[in-house]
C-alpha atoms as a PDB file:
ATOM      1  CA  UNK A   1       0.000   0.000   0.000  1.00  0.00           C
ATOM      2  CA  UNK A   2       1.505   3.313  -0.995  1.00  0.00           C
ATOM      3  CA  UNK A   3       1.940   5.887   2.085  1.00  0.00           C
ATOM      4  CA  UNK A   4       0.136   9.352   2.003  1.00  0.00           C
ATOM      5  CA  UNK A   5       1.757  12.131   2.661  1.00  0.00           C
ATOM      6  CA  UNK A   6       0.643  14.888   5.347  1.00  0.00           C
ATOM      7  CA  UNK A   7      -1.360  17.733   3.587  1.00  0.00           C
ATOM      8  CA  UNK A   8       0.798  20.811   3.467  1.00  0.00           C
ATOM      9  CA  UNK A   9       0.655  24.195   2.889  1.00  0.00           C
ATOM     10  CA  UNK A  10       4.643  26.279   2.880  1.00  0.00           C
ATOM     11  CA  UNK A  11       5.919  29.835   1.852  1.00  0.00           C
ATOM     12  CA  UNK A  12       9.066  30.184   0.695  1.00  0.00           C
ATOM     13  CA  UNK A  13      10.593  33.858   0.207  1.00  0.00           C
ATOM     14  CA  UNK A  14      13.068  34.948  -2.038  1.00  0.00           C
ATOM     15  CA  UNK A  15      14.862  38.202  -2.050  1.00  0.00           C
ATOM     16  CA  UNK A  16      16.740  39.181  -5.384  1.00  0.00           C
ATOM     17  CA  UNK A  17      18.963  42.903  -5.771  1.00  0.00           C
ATOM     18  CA  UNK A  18      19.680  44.202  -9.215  1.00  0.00           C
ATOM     19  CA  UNK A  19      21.672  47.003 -10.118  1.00  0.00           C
ATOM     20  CA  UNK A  20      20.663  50.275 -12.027  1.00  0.00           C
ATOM     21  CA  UNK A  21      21.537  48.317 -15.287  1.00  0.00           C
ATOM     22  CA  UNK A  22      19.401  45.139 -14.273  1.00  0.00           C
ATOM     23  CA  UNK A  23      22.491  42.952 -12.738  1.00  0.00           C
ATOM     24  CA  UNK A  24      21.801  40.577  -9.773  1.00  0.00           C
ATOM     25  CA  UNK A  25      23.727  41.418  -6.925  1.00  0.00           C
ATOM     26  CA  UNK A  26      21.991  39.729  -4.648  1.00  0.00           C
ATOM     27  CA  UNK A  27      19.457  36.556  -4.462  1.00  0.00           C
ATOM     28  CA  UNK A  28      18.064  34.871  -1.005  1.00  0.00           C
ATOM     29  CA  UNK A  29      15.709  32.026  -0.748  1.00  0.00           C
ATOM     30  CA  UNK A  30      14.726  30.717   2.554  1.00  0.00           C
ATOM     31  CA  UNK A  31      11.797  28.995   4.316  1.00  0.00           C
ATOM     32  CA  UNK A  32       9.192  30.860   5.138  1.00  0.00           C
ATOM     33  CA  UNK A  33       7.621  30.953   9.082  1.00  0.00           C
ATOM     34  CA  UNK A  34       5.358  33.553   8.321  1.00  0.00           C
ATOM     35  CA  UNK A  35       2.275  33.248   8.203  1.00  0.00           C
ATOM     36  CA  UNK A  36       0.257  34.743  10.891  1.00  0.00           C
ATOM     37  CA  UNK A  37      -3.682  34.715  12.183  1.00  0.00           C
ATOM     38  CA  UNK A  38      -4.540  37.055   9.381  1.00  0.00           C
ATOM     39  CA  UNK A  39      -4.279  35.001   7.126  1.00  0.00           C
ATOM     40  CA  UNK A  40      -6.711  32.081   8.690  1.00  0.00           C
ATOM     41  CA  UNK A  41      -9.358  35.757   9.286  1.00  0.00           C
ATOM     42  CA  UNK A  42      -8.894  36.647   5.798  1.00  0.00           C
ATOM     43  CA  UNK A  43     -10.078  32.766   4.757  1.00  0.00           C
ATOM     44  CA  UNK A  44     -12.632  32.656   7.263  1.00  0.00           C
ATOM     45  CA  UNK A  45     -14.279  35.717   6.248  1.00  0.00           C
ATOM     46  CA  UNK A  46     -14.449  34.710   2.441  1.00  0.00           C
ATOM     47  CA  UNK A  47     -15.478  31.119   3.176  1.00  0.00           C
ATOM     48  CA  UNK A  48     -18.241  32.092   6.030  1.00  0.00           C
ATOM     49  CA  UNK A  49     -19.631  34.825   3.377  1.00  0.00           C
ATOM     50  CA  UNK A  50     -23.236  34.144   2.788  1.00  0.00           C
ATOM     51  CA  UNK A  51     -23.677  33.366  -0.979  1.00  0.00           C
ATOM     52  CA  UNK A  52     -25.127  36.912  -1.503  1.00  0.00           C
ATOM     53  CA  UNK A  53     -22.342  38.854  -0.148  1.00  0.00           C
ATOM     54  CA  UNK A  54     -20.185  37.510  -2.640  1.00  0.00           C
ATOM     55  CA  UNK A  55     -17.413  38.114  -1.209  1.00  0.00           C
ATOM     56  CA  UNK A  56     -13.503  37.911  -2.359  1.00  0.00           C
ATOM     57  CA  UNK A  57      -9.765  38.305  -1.595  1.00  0.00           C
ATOM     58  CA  UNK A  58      -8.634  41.641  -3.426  1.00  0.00           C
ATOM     59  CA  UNK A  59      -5.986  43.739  -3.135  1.00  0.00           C
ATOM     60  CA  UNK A  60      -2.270  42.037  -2.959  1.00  0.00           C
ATOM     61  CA  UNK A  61       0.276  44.439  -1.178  1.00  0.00           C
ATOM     62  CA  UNK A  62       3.638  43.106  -0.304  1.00  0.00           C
ATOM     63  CA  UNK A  63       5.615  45.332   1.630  1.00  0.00           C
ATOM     64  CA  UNK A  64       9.010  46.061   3.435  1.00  0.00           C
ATOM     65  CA  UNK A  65      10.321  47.867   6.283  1.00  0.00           C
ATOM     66  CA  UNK A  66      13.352  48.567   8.615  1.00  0.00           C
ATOM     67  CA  UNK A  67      12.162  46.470  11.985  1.00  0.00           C
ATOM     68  CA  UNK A  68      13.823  43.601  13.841  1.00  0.00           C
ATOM     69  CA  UNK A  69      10.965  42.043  16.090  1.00  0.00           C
ATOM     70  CA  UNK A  70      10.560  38.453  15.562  1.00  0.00           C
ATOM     71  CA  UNK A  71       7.527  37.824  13.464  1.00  0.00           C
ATOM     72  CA  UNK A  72       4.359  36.517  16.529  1.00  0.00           C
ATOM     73  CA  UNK A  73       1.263  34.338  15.230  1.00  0.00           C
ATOM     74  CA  UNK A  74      -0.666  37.508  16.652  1.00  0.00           C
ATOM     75  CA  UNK A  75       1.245  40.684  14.212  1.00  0.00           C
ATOM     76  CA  UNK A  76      -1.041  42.977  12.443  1.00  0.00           C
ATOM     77  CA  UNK A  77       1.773  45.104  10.697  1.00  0.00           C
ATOM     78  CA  UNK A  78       5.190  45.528  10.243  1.00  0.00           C
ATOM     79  CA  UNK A  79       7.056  46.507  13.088  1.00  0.00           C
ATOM     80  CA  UNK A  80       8.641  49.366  10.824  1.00  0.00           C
ATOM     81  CA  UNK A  81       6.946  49.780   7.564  1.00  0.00           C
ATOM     82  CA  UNK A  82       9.354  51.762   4.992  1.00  0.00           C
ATOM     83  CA  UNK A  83       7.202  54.343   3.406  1.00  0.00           C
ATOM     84  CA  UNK A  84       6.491  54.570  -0.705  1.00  0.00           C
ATOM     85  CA  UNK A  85       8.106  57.405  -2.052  1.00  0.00           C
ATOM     86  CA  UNK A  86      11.802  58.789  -3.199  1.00  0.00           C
ATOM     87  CA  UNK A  87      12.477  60.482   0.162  1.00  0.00           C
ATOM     88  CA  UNK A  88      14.954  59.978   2.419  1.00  0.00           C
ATOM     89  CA  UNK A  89      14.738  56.251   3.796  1.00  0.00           C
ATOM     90  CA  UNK A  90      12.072  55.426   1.235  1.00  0.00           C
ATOM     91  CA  UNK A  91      11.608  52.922  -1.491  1.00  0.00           C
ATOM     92  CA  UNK A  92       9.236  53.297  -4.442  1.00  0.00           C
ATOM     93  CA  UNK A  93       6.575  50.363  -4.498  1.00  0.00           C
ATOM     94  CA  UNK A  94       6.037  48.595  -7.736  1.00  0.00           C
ATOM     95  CA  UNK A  95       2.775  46.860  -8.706  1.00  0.00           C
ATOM     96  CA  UNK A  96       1.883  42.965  -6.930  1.00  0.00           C
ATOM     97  CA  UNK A  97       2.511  40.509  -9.411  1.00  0.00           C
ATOM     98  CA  UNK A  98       0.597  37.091  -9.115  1.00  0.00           C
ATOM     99  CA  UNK A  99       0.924  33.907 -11.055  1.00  0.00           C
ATOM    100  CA  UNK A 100      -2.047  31.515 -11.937  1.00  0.00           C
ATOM    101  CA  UNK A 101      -1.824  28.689  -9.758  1.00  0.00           C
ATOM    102  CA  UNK A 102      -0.174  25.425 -11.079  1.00  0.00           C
ATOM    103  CA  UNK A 103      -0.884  22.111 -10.133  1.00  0.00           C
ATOM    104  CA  UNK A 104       1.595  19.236 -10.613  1.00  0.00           C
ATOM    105  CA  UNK A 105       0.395  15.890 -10.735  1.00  0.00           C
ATOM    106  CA  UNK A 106       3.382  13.922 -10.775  1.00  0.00           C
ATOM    107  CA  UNK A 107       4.148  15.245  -7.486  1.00  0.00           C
ATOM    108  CA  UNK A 108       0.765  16.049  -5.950  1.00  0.00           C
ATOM    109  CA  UNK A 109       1.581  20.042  -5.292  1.00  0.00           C
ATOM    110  CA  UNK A 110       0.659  23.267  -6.740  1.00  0.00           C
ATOM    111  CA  UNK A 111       2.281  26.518  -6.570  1.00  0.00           C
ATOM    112  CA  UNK A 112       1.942  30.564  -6.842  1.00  0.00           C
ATOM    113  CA  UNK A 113       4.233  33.251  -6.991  1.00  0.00           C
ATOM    114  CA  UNK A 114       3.232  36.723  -5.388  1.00  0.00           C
ATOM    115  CA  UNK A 115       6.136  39.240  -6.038  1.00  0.00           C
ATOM    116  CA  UNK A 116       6.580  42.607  -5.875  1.00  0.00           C
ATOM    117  CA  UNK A 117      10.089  45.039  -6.695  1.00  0.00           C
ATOM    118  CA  UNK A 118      11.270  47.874  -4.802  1.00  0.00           C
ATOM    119  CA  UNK A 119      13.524  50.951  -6.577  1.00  0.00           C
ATOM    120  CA  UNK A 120      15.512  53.134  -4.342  1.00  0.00           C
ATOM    121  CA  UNK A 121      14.940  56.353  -5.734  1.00  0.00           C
ATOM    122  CA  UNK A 122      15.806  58.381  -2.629  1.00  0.00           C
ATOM    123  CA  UNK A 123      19.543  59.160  -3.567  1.00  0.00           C
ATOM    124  CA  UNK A 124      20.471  57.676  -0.136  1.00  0.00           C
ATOM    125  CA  UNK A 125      20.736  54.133   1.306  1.00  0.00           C
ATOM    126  CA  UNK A 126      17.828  52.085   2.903  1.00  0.00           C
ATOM    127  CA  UNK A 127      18.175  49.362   4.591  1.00  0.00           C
ATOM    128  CA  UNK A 128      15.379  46.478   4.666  1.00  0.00           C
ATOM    129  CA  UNK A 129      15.252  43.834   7.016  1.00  0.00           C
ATOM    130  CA  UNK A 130      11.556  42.264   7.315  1.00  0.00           C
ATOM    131  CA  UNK A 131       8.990  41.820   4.821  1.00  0.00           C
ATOM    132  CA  UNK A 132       5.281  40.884   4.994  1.00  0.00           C
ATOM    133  CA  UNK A 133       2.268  40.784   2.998  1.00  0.00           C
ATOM    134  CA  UNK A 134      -1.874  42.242   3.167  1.00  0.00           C
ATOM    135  CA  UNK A 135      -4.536  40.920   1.821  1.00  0.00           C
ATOM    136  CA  UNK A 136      -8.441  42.630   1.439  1.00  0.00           C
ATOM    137  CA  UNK A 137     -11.814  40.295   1.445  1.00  0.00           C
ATOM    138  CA  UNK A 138     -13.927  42.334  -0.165  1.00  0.00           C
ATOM    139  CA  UNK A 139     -17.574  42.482  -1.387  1.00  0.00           C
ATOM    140  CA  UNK A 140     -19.423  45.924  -3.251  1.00  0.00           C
ATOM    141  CA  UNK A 141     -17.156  48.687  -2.059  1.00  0.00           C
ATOM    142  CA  UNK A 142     -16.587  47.819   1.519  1.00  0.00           C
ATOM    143  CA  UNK A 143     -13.435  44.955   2.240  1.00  0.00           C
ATOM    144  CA  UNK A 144     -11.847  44.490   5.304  1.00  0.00           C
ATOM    145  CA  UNK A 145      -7.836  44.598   5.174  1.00  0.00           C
ATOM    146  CA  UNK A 146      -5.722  41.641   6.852  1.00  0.00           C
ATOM    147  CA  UNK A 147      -1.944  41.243   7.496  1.00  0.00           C
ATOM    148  CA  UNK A 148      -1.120  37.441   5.934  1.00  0.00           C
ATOM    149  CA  UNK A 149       2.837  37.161   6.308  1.00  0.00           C
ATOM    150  CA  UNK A 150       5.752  38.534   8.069  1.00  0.00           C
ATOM    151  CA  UNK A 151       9.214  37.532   7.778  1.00  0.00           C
ATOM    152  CA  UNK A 152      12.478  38.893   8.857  1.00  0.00           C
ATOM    153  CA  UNK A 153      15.559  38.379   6.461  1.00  0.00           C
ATOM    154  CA  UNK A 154      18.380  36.465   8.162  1.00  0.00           C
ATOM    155  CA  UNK A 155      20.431  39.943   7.433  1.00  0.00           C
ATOM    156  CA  UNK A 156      19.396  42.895   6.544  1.00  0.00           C
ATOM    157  CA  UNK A 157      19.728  44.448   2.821  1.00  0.00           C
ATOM    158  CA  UNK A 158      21.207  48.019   1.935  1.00  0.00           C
ATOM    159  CA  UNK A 159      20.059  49.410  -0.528  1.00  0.00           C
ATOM    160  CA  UNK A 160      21.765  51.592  -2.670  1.00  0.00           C
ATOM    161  CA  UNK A 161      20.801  53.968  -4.660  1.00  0.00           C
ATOM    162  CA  UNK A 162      18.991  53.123  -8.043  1.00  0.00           C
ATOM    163  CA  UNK A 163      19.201  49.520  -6.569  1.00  0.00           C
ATOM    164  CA  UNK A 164      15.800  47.628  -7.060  1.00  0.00           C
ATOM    165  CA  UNK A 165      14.746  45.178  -4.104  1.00  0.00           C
ATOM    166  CA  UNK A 166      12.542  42.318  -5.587  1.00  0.00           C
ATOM    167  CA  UNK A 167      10.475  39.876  -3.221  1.00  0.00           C
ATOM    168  CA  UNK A 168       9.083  37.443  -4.440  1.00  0.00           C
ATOM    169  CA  UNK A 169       6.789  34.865  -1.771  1.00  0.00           C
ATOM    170  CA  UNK A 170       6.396  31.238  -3.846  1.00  0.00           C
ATOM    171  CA  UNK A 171       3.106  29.241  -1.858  1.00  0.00           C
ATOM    172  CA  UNK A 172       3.034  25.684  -2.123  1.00  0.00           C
ATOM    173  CA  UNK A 173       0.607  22.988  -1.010  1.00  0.00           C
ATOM    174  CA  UNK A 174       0.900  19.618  -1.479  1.00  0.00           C
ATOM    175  CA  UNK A 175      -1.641  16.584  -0.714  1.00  0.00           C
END
């Protein structure tokens, strides 16, 4: 008889630095702990939605920021959010990026990217050192916003300037 595996759900989070001319510098990948009791809100809300609400998960926002608190099941926020902008000790926030999910048969697991870049445009350095991730259920013009993932890096990144931060969180599950 052929043994099941446990059901599984990871996050893995990769952290890639390119140069002003596109050149990686810089590429992370590690495991990620993350996840925290917003996310299990944000899928309660959608899945207890009475059909007529219609409700559903909108709005991707992966950001960064500058603290150092280790990551608790209970965080709402970062602990130091870097602000969007080209000001001193900011970062310019691209657009959320998400891939269709893929399912692999052969090996019983599917898979989505969510990614996201940051430029430095602020002429200065900034350094980044935990990331995380929001998520809106939604329904109509009224959603309700919820904190998914936080994750420090293992070091911090500096930023310099014209440098473009990319983070990229890869969710797997596998039966």
């Amino acid at each position: 008889m052929k043994r099941m595996r446990k059901p599984n759900i990871d996050a893995h989070l990769t952290v890639i630095v390119t140069d002003k001319d596109g050149k990686v510098v810089l590429r992370k990948r590690q495991k990620s702990r993350s996840f925290v009791v917003g996310f299990l809100n944000a899928l309660y809300t959608d899945f207890s939605s009475s059909p007529s609400s219609q409700n559903w998960l909108l709005n991707p926002n992966i950001v960064v920021g500058s603290g150092t608190a280790t990551p608790t099941i209970n965080d709402t926020g970062l602990e130091s959010q870097i602000s969007n902008g080209t000001g001193a000790g900011q970062l310019q926030y691209g657009t959320d990026s998400l891939t269709t999910p893929a399912a692999n048969t052969n090996t019983n697991t599917g898979s989505m990217t969510w990614s996201k870049s940051f430029t430095n445009g602020s002429g200065g350095n900034v350094t980044v050192s935990e990331v995380g991730a929001y998520l809106a259920v939604g329904n109509y013009g009224s959603s309700t916003t919820y904190f998914v993932l936080h994750d420090l890096l293992p070091s911090p990144i500096t930023l310099s300037p014209n440098q473009v931060l990319t983070v990229v969180y890869t969710v797997t599950i596998s039966t």
